[in-house]
C-alpha atoms as a PDB file:
ATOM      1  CA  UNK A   1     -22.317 -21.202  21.370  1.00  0.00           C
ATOM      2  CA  UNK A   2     -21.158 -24.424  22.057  1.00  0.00           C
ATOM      3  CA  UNK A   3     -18.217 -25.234  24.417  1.00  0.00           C
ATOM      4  CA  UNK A   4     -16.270 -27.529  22.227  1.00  0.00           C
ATOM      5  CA  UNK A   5     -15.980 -24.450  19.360  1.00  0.00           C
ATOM      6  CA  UNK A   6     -14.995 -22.092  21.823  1.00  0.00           C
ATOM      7  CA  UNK A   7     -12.618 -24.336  22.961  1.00  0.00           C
ATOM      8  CA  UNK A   8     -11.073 -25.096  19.623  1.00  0.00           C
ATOM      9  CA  UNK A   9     -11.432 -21.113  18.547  1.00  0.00           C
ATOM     10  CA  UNK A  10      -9.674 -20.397  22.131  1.00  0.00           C
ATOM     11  CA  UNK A  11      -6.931 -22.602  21.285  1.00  0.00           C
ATOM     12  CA  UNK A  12      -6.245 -21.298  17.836  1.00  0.00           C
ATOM     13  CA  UNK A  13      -6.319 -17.794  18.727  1.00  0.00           C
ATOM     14  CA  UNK A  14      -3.708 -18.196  21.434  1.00  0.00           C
ATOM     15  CA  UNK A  15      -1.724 -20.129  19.624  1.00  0.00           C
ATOM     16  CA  UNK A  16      -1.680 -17.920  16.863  1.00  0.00           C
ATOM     17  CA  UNK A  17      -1.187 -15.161  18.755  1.00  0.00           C
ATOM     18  CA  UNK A  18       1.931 -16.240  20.472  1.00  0.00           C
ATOM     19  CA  UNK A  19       3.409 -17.371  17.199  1.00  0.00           C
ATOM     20  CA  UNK A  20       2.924 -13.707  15.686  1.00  0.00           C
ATOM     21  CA  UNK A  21       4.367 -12.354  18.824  1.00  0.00           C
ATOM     22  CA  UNK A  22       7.783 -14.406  18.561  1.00  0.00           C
ATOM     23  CA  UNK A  23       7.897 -13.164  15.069  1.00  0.00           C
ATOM     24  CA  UNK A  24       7.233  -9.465  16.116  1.00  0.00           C
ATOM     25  CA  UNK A  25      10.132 -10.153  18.831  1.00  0.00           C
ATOM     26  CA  UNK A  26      12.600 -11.847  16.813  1.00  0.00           C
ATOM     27  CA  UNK A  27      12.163  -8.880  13.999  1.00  0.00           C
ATOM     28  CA  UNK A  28      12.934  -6.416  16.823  1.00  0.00           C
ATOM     29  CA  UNK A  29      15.648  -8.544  18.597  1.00  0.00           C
ATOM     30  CA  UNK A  30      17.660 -10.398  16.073  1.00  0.00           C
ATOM     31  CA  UNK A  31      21.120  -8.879  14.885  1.00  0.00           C
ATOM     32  CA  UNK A  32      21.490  -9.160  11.196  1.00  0.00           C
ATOM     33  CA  UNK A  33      18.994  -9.167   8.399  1.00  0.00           C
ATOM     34  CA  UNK A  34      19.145 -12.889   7.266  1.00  0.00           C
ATOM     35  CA  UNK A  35      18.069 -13.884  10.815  1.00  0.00           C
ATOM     36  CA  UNK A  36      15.378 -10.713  11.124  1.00  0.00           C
ATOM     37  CA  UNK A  37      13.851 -12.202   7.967  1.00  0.00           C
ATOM     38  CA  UNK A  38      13.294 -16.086   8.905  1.00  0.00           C
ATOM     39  CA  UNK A  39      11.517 -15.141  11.934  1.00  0.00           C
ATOM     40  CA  UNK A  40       8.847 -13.106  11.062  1.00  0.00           C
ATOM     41  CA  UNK A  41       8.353 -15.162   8.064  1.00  0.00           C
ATOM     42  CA  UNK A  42       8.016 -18.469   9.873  1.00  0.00           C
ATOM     43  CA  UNK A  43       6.803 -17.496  12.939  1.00  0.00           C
ATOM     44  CA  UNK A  44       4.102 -14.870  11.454  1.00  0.00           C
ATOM     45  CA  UNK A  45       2.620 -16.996   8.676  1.00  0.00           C
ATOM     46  CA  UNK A  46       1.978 -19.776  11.201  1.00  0.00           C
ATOM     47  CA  UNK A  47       0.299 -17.263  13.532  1.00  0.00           C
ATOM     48  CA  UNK A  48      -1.573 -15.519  10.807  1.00  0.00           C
ATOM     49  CA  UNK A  49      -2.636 -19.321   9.228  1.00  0.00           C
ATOM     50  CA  UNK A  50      -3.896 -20.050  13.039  1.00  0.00           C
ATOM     51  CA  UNK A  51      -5.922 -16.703  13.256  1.00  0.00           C
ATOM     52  CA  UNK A  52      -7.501 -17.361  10.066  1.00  0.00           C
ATOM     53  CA  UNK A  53      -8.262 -21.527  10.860  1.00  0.00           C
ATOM     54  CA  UNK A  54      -9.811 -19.408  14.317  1.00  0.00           C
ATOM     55  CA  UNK A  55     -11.520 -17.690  11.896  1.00  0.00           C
ATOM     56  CA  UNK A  56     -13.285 -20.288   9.668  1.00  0.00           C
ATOM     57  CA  UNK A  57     -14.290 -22.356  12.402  1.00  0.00           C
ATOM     58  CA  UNK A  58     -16.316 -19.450  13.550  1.00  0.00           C
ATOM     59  CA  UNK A  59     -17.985 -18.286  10.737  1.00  0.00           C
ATOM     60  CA  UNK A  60     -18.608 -21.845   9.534  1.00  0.00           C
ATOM     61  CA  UNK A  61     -20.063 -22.370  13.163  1.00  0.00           C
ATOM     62  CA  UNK A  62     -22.010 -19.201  13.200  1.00  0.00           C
ATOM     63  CA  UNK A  63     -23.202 -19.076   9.265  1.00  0.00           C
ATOM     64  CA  UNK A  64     -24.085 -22.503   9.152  1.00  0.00           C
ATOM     65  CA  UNK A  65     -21.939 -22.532   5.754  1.00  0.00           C
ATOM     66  CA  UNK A  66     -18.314 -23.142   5.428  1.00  0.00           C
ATOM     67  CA  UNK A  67     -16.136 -19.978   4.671  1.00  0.00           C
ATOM     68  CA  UNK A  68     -13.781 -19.775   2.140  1.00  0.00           C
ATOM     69  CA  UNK A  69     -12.593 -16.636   2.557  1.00  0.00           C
ATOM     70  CA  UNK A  70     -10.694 -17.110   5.584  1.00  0.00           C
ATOM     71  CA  UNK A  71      -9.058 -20.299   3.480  1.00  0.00           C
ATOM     72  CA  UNK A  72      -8.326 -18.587   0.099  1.00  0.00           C
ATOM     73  CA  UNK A  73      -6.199 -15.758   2.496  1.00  0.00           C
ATOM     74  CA  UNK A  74      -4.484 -18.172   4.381  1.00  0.00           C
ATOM     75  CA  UNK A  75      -3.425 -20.262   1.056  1.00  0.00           C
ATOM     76  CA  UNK A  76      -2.616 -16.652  -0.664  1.00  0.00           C
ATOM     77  CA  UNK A  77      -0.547 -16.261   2.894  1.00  0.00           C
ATOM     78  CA  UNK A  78       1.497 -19.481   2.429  1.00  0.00           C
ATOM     79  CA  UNK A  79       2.315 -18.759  -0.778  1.00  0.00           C
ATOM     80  CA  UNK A  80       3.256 -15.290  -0.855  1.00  0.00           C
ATOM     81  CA  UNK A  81       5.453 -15.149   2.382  1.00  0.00           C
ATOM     82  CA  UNK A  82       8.304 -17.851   1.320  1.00  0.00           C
ATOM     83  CA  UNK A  83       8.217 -16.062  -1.916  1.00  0.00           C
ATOM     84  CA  UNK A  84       9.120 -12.839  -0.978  1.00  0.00           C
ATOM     85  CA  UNK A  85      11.281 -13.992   1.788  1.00  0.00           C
ATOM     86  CA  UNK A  86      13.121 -15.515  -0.937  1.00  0.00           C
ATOM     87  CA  UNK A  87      13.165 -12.625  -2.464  1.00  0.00           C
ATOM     88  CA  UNK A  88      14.295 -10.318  -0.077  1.00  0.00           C
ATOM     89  CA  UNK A  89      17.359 -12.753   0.831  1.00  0.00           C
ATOM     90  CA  UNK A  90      18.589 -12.868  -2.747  1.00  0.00           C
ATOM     91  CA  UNK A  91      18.553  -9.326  -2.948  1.00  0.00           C
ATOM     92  CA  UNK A  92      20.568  -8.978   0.444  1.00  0.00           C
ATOM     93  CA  UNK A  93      23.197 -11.420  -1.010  1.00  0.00           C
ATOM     94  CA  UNK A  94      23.186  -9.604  -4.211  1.00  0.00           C
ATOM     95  CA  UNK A  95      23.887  -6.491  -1.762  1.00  0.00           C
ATOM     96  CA  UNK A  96      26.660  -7.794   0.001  1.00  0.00           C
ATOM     97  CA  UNK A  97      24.642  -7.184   3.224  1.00  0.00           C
ATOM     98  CA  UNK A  98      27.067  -8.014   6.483  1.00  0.00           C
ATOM     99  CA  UNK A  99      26.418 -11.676   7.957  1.00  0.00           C
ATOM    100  CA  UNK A 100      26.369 -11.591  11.905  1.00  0.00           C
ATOM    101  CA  UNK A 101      30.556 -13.276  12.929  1.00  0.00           C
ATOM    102  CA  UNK A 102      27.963 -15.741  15.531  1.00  0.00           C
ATOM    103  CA  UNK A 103      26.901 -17.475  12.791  1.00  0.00           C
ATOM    104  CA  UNK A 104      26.467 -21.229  13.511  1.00  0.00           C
ATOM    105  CA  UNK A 105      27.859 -22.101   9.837  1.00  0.00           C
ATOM    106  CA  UNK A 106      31.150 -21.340   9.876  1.00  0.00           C
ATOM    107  CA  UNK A 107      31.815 -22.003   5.914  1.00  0.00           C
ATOM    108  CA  UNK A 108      28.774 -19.839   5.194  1.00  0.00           C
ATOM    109  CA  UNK A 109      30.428 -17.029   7.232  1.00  0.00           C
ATOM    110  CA  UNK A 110      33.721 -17.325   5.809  1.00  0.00           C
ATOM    111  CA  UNK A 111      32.433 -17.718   2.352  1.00  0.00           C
ATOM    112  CA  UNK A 112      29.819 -14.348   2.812  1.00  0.00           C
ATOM    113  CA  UNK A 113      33.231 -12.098   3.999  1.00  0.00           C
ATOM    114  CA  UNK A 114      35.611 -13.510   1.091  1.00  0.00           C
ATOM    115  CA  UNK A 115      32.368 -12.205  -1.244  1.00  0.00           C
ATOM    116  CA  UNK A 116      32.608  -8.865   0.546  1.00  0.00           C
ATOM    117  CA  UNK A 117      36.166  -8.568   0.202  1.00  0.00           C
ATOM    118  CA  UNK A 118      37.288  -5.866  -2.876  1.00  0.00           C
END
């Protein structure tokens, strides 16, 4: 195999990889469930779109065809992962779900305890 599409494989594999691990880390290290979701969310369907470019160049490489496989995943990825973050957010509002008193928003804090409040 050529150097140049090991290079570029190399680089998207790392890089994805390191992006799923922040997400992995901030799901583990974050303290309340609004921040817990944004991380993985962001930080995995970047990784997960890198893996996948990783992926095409490959096969395309490899097959001697381009892949769309690889592409029709990632798109489903991008699509389905803001959704259902969305989702799950709504729902945690709609659940009165505790906001974290370190919140940078101050007014968003304030106005997330006066909902709370019986």
């Amino acid at each position: 195999m050529e150097f140049w599409i090991e290079l570029i494989v190399s680089v998207f594999l790392v890089t994805g990889a390191v992006f799923v691990f922040i997400g992995s880390l901030g799901l583990a290290k974050l303290p309340d469930f609004y921040t817990r979701l944004h991380a993985p969310t962001k930080a995995t369907t970047l990784g997960m779109s890198c893996l996948l470019i990783a992926s095409v160049v490959l096969v395309s490489f490899r097959g001697g065809y381009l892949s769309l496989h690889e592409l029709l995943i990632t798109l489903f990825l991008l699509i389905t992962a803001p959704v259902t973050a969305h989702m799950l957010a709504k729902t945690a509002m709609h659940h009165k779900l505790d906001i974290v008193d370190r919140t940078s928003d101050k007014e968003l804090a304030k106005k997330a305890r006066e909902r709370m409040a019986p």
